[in-house]
C-alpha atoms as a PDB file:
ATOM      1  CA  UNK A   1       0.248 -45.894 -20.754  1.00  0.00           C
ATOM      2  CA  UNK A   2       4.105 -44.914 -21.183  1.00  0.00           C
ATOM      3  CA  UNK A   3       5.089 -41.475 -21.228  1.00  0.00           C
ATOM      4  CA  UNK A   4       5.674 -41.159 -25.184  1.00  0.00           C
ATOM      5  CA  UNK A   5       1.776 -41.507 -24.861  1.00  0.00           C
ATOM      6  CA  UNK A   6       1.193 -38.630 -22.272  1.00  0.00           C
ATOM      7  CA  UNK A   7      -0.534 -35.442 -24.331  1.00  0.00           C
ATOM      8  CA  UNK A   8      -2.319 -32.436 -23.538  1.00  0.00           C
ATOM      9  CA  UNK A   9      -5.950 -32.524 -24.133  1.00  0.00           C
ATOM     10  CA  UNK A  10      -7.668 -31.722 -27.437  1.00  0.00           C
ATOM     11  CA  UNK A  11      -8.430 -28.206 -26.989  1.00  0.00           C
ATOM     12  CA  UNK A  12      -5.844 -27.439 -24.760  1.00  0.00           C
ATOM     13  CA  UNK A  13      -2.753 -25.562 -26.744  1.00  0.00           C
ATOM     14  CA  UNK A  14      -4.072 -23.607 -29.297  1.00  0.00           C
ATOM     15  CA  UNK A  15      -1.623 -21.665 -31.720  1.00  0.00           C
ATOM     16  CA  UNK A  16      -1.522 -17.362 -31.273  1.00  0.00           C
ATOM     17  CA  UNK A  17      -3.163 -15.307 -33.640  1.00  0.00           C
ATOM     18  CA  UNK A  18       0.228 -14.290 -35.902  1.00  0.00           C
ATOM     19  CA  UNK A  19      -1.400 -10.914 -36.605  1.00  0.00           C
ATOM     20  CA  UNK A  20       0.399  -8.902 -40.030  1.00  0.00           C
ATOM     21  CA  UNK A  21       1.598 -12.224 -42.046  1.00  0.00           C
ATOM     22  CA  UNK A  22       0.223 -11.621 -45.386  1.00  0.00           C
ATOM     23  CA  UNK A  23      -3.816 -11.516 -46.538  1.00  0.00           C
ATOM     24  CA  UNK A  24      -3.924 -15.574 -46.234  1.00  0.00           C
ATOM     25  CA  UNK A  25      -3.326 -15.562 -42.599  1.00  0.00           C
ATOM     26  CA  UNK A  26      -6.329 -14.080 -42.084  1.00  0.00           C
ATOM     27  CA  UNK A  27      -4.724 -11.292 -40.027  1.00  0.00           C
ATOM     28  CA  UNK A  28      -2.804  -8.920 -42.322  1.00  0.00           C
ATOM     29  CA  UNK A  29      -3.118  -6.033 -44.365  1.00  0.00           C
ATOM     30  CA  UNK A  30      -4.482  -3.667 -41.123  1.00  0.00           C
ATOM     31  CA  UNK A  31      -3.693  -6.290 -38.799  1.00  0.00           C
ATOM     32  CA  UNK A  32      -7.317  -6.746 -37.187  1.00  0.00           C
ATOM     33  CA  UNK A  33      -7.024  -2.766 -36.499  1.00  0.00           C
ATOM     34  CA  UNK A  34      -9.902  -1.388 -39.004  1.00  0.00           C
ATOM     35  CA  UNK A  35      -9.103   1.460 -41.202  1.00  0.00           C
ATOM     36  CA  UNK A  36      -7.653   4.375 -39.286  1.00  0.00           C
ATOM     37  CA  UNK A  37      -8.998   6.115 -35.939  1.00  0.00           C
ATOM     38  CA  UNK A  38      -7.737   6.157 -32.641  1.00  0.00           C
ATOM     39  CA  UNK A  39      -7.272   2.799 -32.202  1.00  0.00           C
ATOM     40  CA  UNK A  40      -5.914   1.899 -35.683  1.00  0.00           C
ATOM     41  CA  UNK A  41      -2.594   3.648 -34.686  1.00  0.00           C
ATOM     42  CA  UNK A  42       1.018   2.542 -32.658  1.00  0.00           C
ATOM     43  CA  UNK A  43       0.824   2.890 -29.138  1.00  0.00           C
ATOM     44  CA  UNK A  44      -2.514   4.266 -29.283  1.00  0.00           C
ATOM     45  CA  UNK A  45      -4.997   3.423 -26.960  1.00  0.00           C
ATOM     46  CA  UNK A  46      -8.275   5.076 -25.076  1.00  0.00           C
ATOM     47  CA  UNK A  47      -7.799   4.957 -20.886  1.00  0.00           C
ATOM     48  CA  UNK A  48     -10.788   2.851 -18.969  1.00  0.00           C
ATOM     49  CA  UNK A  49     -13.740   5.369 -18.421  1.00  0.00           C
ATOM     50  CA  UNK A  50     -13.270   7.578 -21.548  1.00  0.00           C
ATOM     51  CA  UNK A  51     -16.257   8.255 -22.995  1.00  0.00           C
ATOM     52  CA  UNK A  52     -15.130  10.067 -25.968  1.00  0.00           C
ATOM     53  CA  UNK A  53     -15.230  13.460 -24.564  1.00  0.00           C
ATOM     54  CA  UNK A  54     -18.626  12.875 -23.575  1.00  0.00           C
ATOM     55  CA  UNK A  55     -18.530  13.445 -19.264  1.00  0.00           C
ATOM     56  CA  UNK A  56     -18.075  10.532 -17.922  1.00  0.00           C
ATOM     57  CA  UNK A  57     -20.181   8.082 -15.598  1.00  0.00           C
ATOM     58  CA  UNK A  58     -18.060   8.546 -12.561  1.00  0.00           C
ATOM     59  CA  UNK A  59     -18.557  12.296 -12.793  1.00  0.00           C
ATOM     60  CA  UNK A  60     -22.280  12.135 -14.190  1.00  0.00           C
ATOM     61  CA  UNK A  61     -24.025  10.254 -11.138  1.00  0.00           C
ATOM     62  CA  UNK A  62     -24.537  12.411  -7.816  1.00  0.00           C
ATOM     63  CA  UNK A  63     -21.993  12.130  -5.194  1.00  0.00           C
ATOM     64  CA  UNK A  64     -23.620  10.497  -1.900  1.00  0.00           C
ATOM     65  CA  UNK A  65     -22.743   9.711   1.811  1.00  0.00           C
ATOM     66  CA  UNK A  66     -20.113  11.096   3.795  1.00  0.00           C
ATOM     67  CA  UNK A  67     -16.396  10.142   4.462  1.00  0.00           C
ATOM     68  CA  UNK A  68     -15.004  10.715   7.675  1.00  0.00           C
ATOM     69  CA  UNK A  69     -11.507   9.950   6.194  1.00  0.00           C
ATOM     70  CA  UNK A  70     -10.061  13.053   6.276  1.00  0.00           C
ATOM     71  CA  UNK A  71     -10.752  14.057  10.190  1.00  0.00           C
ATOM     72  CA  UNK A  72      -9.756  10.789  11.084  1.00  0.00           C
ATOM     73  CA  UNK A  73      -6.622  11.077  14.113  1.00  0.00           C
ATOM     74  CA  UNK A  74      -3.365   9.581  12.285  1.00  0.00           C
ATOM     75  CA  UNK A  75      -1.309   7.333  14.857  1.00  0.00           C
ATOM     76  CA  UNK A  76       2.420   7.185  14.482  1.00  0.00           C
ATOM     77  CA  UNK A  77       3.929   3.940  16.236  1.00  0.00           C
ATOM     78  CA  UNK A  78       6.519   3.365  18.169  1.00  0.00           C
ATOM     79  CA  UNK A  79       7.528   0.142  19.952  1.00  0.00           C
ATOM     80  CA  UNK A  80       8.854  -0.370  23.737  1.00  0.00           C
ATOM     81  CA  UNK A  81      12.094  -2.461  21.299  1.00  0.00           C
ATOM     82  CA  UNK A  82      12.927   0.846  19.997  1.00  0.00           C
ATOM     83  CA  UNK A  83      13.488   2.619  23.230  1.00  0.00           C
ATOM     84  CA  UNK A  84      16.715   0.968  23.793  1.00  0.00           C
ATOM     85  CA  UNK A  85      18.722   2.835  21.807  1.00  0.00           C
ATOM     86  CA  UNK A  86      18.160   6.039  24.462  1.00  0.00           C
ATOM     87  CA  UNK A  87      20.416   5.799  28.025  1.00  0.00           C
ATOM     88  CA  UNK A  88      18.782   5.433  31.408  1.00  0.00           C
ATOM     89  CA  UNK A  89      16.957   8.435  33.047  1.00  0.00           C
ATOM     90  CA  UNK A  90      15.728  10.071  29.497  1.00  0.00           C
ATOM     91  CA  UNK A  91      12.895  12.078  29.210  1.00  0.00           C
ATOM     92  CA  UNK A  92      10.956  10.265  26.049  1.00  0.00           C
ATOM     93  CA  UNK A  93       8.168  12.715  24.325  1.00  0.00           C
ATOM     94  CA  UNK A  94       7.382  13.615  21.337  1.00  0.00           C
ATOM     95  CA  UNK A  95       9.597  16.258  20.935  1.00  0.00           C
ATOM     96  CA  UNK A  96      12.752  14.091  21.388  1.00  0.00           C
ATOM     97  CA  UNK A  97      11.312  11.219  19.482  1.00  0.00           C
ATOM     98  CA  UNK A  98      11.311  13.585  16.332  1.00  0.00           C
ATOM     99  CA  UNK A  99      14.857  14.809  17.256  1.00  0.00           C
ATOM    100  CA  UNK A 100      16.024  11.357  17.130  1.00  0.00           C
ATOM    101  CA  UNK A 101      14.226  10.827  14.093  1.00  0.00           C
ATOM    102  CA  UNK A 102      12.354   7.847  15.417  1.00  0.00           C
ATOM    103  CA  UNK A 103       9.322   9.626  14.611  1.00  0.00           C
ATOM    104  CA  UNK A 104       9.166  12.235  11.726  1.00  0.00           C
ATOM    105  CA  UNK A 105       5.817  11.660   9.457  1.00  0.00           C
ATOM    106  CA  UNK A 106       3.050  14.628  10.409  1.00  0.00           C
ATOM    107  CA  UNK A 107       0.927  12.989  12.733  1.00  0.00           C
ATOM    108  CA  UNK A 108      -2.160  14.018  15.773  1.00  0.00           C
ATOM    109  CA  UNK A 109      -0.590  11.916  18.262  1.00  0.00           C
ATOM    110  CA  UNK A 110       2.092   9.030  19.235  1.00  0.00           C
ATOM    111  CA  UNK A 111       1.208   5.501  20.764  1.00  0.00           C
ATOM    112  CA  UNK A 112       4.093   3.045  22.593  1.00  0.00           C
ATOM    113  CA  UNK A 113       3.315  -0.064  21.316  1.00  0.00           C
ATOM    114  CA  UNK A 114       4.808  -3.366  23.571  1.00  0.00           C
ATOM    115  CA  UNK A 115       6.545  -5.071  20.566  1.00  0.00           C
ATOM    116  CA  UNK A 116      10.170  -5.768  21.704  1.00  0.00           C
ATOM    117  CA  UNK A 117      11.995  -6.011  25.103  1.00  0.00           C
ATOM    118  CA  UNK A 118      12.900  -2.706  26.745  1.00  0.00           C
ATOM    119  CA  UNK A 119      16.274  -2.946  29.131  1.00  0.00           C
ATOM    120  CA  UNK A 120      16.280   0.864  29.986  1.00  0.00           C
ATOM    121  CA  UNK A 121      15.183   3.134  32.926  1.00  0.00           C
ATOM    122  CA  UNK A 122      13.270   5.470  31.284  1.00  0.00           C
ATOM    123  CA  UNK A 123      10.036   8.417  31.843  1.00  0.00           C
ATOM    124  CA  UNK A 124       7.704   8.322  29.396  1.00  0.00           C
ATOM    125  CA  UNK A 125       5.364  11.313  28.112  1.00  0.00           C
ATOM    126  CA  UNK A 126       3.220  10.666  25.495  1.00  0.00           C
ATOM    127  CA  UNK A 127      -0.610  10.084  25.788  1.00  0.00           C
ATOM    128  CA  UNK A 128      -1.311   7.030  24.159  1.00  0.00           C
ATOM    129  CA  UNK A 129       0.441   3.471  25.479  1.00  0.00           C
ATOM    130  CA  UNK A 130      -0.729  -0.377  25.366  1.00  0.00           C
ATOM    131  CA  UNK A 131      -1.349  -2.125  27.945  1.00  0.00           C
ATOM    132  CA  UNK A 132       1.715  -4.246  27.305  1.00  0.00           C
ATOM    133  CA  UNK A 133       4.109  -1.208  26.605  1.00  0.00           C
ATOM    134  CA  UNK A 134       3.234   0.239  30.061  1.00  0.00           C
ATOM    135  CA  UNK A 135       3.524  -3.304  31.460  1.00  0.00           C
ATOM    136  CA  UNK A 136       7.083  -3.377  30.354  1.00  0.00           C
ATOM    137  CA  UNK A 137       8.259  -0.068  30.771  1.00  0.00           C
ATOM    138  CA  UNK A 138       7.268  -0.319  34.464  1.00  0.00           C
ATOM    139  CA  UNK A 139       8.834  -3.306  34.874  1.00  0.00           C
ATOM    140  CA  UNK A 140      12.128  -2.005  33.444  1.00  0.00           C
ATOM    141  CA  UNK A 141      11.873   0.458  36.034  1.00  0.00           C
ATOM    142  CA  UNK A 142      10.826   3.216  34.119  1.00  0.00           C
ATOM    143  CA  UNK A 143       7.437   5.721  34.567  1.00  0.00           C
ATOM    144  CA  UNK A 144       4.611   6.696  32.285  1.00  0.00           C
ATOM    145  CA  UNK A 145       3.529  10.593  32.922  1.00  0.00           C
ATOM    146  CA  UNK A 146       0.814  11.154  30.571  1.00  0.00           C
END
């Protein structure tokens, strides 16, 4: 076999439909579009789930269970690498975080995660910190006062 001989399968390519090339294409006149309607027209087009007007499916069966989504507590994270950028000997809370702009989405509380290397002497106050974070933060030399 030489590569002059190398060809696709039988099957394989198949030519596109040349839609609106005359009546012996197979294809023209209206294009595979019918005669008029919604669909018939430019741009036109009916969204997934339309029903015509008639209610829908989604909004037809009964809505079951319950969804705890929306009293769920919404974490913002912060990591011990992010800390450096504060001097020795500051106060880090919540408050300050959001001054600094470290923190500033609408949250219910703040956790210290341990990602990074912290080089500063600094007191913590926020309730929720890893394992790790408090790990390093102590070993920098700094406290945790929850």
């Amino acid at each position: 076999m030489q590569l002059h001989d190398v060809q696709p399968r039988p099957g394989a390519k198949k030519r596109r439909k040349r839609i609106g090339c005359g009546e012996s294409s197979g294809h023209g006149k209206t294009s595979c579009k019918g005669h008029k309607g919604q669909k018939a027209r430019a741009g036109a087009g009916i969204r997934p789930g339309f029903e015509g007007g008639q209610m829908p499916l989604h909004r037809r069966l009964p809505k079951k269970g319950f969804s705890n989504v929306q009293f769920r507590d919404v974490y913002e994270v912060v990591n011990v690498g992010a800390l450096n950028a504060f001097e020795d000997g500051t106060v880090v809370n919540e408050a300050f975080l959001r001054e600094h702009n470290i923190v500033n989405r609408n949250c219910d509380a703040i956790k210290i995660l341990g990602n990074g290397e912290l080089t500063r002497k600094l007191t913590v106050e926020v309730k929720n910190v890893s394992a790790s974070a408090r790990e390093k933060i102590e070993k920098a030399g700094g406290t945790i006062a929850a």
